[in-house]
C-alpha atoms as a PDB file:
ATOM      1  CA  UNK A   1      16.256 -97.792  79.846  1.00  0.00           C
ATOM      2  CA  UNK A   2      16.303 -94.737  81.705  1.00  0.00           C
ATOM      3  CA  UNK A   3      13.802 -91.476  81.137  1.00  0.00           C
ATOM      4  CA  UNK A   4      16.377 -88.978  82.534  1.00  0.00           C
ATOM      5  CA  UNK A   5      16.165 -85.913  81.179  1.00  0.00           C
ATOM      6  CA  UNK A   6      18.839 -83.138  80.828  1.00  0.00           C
ATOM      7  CA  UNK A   7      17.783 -79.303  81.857  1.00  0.00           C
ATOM      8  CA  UNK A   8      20.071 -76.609  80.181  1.00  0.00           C
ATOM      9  CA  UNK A   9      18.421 -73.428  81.498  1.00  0.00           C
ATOM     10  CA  UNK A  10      20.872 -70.521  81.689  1.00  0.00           C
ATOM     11  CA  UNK A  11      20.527 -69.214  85.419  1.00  0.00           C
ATOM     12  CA  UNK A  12      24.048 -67.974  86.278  1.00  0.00           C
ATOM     13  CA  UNK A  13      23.586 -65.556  88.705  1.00  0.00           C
ATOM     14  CA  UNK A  14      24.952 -61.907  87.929  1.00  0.00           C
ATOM     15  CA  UNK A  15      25.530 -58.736  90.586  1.00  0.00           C
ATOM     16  CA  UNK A  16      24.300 -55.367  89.475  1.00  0.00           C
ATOM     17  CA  UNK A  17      28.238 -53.947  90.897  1.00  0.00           C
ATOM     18  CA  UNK A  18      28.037 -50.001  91.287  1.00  0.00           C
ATOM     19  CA  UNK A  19      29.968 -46.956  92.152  1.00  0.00           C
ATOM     20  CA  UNK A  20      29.072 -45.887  95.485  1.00  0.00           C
ATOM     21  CA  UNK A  21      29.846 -42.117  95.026  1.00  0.00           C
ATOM     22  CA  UNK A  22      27.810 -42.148  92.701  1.00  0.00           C
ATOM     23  CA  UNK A  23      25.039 -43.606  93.946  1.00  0.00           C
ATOM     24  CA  UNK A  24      25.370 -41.377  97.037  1.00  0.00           C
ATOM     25  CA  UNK A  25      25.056 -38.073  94.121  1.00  0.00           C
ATOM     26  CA  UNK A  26      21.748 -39.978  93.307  1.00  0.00           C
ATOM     27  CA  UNK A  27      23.432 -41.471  89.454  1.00  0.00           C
ATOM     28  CA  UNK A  28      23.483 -45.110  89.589  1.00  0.00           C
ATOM     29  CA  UNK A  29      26.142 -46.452  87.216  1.00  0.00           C
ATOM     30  CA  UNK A  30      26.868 -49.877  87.067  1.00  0.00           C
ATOM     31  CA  UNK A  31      27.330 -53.122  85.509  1.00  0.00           C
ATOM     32  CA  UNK A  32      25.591 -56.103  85.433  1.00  0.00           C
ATOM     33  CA  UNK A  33      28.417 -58.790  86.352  1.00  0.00           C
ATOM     34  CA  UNK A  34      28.538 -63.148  86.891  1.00  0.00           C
ATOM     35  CA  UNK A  35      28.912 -63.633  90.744  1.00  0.00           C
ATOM     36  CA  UNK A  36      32.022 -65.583  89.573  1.00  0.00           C
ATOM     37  CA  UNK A  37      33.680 -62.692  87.736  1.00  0.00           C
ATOM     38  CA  UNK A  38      33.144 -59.584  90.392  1.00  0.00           C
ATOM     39  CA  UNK A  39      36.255 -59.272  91.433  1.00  0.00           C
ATOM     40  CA  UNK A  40      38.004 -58.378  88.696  1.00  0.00           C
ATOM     41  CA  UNK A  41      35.566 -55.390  88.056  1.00  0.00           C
ATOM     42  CA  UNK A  42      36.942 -52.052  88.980  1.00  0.00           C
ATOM     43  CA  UNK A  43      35.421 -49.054  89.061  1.00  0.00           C
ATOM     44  CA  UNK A  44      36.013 -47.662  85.600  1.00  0.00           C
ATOM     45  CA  UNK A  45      34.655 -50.662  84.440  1.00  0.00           C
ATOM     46  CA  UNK A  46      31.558 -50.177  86.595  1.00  0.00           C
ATOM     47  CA  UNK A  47      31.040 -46.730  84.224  1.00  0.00           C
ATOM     48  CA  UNK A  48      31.982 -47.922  81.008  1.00  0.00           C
ATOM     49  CA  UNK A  49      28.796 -51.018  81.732  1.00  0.00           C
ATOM     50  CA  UNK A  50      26.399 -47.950  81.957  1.00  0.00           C
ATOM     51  CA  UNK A  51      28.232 -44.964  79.899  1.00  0.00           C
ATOM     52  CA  UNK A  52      28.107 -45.274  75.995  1.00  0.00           C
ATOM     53  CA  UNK A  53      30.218 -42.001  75.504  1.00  0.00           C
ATOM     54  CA  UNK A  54      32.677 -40.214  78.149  1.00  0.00           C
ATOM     55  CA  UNK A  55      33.546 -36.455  78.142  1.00  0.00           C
ATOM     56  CA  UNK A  56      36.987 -35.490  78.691  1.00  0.00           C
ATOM     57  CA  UNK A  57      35.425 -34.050  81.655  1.00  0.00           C
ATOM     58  CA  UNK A  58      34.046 -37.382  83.139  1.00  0.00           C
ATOM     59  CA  UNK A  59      35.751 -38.387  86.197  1.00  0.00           C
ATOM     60  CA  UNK A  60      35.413 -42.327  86.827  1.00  0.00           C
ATOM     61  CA  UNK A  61      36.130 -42.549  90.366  1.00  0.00           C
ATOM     62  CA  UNK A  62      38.726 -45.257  90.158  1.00  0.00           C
ATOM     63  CA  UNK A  63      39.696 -45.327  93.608  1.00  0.00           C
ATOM     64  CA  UNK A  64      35.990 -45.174  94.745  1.00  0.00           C
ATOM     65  CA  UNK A  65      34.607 -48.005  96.342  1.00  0.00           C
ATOM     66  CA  UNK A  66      31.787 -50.298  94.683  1.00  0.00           C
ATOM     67  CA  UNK A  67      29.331 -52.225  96.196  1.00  0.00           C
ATOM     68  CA  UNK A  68      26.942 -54.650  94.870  1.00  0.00           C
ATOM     69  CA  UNK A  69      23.366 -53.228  94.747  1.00  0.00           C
ATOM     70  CA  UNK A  70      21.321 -56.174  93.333  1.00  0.00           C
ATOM     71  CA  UNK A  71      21.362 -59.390  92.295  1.00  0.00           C
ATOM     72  CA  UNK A  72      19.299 -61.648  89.672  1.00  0.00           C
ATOM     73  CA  UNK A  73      19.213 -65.564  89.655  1.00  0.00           C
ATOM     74  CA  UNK A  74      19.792 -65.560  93.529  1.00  0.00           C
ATOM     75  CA  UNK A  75      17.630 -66.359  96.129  1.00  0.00           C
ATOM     76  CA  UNK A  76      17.893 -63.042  97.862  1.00  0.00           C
ATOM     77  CA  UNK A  77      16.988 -59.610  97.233  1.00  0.00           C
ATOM     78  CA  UNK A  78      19.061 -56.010  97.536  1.00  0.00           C
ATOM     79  CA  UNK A  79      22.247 -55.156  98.598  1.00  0.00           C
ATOM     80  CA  UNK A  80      24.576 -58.172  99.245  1.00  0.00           C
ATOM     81  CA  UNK A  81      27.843 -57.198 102.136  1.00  0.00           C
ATOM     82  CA  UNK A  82      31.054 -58.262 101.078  1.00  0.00           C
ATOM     83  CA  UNK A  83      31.024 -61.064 103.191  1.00  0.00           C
ATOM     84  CA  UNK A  84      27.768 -62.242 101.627  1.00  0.00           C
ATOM     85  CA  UNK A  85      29.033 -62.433  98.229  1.00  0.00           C
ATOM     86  CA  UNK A  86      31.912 -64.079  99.042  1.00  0.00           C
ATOM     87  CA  UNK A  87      29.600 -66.634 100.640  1.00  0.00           C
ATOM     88  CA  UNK A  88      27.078 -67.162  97.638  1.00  0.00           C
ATOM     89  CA  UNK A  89      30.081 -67.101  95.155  1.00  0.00           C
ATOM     90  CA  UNK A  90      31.008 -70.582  97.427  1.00  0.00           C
ATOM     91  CA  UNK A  91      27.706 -71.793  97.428  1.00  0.00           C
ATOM     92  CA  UNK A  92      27.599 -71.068  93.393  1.00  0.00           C
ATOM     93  CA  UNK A  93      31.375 -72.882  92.817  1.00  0.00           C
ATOM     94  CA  UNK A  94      29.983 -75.641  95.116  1.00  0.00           C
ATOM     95  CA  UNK A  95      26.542 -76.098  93.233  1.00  0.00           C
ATOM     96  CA  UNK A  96      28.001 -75.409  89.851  1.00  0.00           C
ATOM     97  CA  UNK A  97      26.443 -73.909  86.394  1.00  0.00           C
ATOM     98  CA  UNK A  98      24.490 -76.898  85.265  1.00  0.00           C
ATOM     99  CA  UNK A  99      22.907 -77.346  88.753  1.00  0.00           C
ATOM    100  CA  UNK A 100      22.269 -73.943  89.702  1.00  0.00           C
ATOM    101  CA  UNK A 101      18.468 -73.723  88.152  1.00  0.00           C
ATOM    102  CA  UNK A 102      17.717 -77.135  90.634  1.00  0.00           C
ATOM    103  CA  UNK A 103      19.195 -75.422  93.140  1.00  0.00           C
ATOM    104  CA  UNK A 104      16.914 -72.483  93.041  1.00  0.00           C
ATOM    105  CA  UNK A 105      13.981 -74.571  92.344  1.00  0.00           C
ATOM    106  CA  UNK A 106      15.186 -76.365  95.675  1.00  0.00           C
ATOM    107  CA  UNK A 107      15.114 -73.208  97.807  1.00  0.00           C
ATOM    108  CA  UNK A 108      12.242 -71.467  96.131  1.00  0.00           C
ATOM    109  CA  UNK A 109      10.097 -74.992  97.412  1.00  0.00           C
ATOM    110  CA  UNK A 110      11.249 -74.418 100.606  1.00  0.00           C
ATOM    111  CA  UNK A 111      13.016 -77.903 101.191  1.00  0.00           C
ATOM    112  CA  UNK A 112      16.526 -76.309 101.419  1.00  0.00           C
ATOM    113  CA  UNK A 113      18.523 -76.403 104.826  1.00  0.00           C
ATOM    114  CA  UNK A 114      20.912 -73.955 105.801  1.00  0.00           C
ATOM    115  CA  UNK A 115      24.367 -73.346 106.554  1.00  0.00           C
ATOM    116  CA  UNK A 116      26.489 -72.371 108.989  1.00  0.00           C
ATOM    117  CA  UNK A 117      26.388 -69.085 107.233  1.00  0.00           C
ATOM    118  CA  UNK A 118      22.544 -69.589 107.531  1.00  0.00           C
ATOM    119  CA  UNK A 119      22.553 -69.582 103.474  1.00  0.00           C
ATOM    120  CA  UNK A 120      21.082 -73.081 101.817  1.00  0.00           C
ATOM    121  CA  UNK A 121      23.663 -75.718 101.977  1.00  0.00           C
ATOM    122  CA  UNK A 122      25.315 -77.047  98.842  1.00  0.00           C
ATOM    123  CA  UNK A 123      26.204 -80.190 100.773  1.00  0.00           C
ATOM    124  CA  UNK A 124      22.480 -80.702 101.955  1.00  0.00           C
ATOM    125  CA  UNK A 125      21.489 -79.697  97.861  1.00  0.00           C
ATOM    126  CA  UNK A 126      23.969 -82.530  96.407  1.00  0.00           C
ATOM    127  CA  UNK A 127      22.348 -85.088  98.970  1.00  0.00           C
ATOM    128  CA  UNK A 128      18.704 -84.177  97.984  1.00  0.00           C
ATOM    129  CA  UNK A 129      18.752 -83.716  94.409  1.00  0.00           C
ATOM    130  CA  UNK A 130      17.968 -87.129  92.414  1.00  0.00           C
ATOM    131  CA  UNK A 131      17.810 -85.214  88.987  1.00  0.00           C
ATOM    132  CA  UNK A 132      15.690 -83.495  86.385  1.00  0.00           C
ATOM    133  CA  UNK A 133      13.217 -85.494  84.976  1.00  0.00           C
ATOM    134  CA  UNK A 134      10.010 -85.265  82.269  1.00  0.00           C
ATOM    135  CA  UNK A 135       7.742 -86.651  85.286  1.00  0.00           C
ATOM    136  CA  UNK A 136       7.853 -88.118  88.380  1.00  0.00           C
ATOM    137  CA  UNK A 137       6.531 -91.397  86.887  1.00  0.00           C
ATOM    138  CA  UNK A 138       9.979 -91.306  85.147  1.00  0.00           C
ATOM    139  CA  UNK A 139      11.773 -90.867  88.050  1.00  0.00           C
ATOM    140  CA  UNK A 140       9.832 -93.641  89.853  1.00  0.00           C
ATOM    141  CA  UNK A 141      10.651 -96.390  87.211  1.00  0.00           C
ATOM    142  CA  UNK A 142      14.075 -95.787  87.123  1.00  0.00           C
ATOM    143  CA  UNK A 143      14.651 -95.688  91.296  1.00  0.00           C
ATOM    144  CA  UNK A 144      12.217 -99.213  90.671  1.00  0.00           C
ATOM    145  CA  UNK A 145      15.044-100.314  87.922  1.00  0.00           C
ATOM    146  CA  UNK A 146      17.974 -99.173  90.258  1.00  0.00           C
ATOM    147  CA  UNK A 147      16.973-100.876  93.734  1.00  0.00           C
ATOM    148  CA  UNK A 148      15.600-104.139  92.310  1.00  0.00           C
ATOM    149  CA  UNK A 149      12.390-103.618  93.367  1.00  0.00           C
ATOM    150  CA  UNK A 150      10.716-106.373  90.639  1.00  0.00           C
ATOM    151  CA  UNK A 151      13.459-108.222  90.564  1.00  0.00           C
ATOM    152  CA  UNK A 152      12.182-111.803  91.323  1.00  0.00           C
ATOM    153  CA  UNK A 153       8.612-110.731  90.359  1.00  0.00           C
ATOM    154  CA  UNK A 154       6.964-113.003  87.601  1.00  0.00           C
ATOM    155  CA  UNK A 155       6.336-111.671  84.163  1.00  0.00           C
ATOM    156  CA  UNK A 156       2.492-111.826  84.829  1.00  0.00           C
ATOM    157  CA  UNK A 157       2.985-109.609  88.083  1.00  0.00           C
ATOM    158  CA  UNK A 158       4.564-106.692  86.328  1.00  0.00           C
ATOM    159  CA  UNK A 159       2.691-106.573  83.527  1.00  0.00           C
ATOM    160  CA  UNK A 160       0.013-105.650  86.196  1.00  0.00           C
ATOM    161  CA  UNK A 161       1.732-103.317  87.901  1.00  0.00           C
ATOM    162  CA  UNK A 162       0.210 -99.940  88.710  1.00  0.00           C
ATOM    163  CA  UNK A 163       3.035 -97.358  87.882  1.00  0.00           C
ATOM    164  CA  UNK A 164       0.843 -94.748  88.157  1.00  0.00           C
ATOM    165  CA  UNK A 165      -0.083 -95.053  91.888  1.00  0.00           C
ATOM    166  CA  UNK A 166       2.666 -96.148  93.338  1.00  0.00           C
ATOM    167  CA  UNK A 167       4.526 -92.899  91.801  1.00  0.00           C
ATOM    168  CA  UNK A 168       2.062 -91.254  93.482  1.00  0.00           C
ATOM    169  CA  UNK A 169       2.256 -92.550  96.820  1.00  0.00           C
ATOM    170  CA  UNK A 170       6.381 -92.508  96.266  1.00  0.00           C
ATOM    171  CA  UNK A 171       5.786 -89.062  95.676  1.00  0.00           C
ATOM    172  CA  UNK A 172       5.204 -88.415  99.355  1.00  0.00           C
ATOM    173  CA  UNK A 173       8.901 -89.272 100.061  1.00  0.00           C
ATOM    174  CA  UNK A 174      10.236 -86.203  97.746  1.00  0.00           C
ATOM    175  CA  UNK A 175       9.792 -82.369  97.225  1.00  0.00           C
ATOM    176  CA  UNK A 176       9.122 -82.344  93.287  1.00  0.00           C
ATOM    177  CA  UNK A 177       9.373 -78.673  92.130  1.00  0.00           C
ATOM    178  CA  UNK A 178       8.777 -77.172  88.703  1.00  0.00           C
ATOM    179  CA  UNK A 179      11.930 -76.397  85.882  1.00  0.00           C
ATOM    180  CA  UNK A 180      11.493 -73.707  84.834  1.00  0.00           C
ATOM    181  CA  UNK A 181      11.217 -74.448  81.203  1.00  0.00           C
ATOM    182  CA  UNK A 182       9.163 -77.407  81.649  1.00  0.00           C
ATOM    183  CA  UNK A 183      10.040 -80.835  83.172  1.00  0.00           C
ATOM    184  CA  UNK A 184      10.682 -81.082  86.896  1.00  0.00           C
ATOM    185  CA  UNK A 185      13.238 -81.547  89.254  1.00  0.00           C
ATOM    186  CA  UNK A 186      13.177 -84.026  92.322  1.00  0.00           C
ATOM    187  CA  UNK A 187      15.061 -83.688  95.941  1.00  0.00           C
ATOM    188  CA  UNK A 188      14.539 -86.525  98.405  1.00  0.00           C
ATOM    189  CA  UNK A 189      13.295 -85.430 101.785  1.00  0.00           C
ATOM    190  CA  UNK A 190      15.851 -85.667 104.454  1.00  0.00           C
END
């Protein structure tokens, strides 16, 4: 019976998307945004995500550019070019929702391998990552269970089998990094 255990950890990341005239009159208006929505966000929008009332006055800037200023629930920090975003919104529709949270486990441990676009690889990810899991003794029985390994051992053998230690030394062959509500997630080592 397997011990796998199911992570649902809301991590989508978001862009902080904001009107670059006026951030250049020192006013930062903007809106928080998913990476996989930005480009329908215009500028008005962009002031009506930080302005609760307009003048009549108020001039929105449509035909101002934007620019994204920030990020959360991506592995990078400040400003992100064009051609960035349009790279991590890949690397999110590659990776997906439900694995994004193992993904950033997988480059916050360092384990990741990057792209041509020197970003962590979504293809490398989907190789590495064997799951989320309660504990790594979990994991260990059920890669025991899938490749046979006491398959013509006697009843008496098993029942004296040391699970315990040979997770441990099986945990040499994988980067095991923390969820981030509990539980953990496992990538094999390429």
């Amino acid at each position: 019976m397997s011990e796998t255990t199911t992570f649902r950890i809301i991590t989508r990341p978001e862009v902080h998307v904001c009107c670059l005239k006026c951030e250049a009159e020192g006013r930062r208006h903007g809106a928080w945004v998913p990476i996989d929505e930005v480009d329908e966000v215009g500028t008005d929008a962009v002031h009506r995500g930080r302005v609760v009332t307009l003048a009549r006055d108020v001039d929105l800037h449509i035909d101002t550019e934007t620019a994204v200023l920030e990020s959360r629930n991506l592995p990078v920090d400040g400003p992100l070019t064009p051609a960035k975003l349009e790279a991590w919104q890949a690397v999110y529709e590659a990776v997906g929702e439900a694995d994004w949270a193992a993904f950033l486990a997988w480059v916050d441990a360092g384990a990741y391998v990057e792209d041509g676009d020197r970003l962590p690889s979504s293809v490398a990810f989907q190789e590495c990552y064997a799951g989320g899991w309660v504990d790594f003794e979990g994991y260990a029985r059920e890669l025991a269970d899938e490749t046979g390994l006491m398959e013509d051992w006697p009843e008496a053998a098993r029942s004296y089998f040391d699970w315990a230690r040979w997770a441990r030394d099986a945990r040499h062959d994988y980067t095991v990094a923390d969820g981030p509500h509990g539980g953990i997630f496992v990538f094999r080592d390429l």
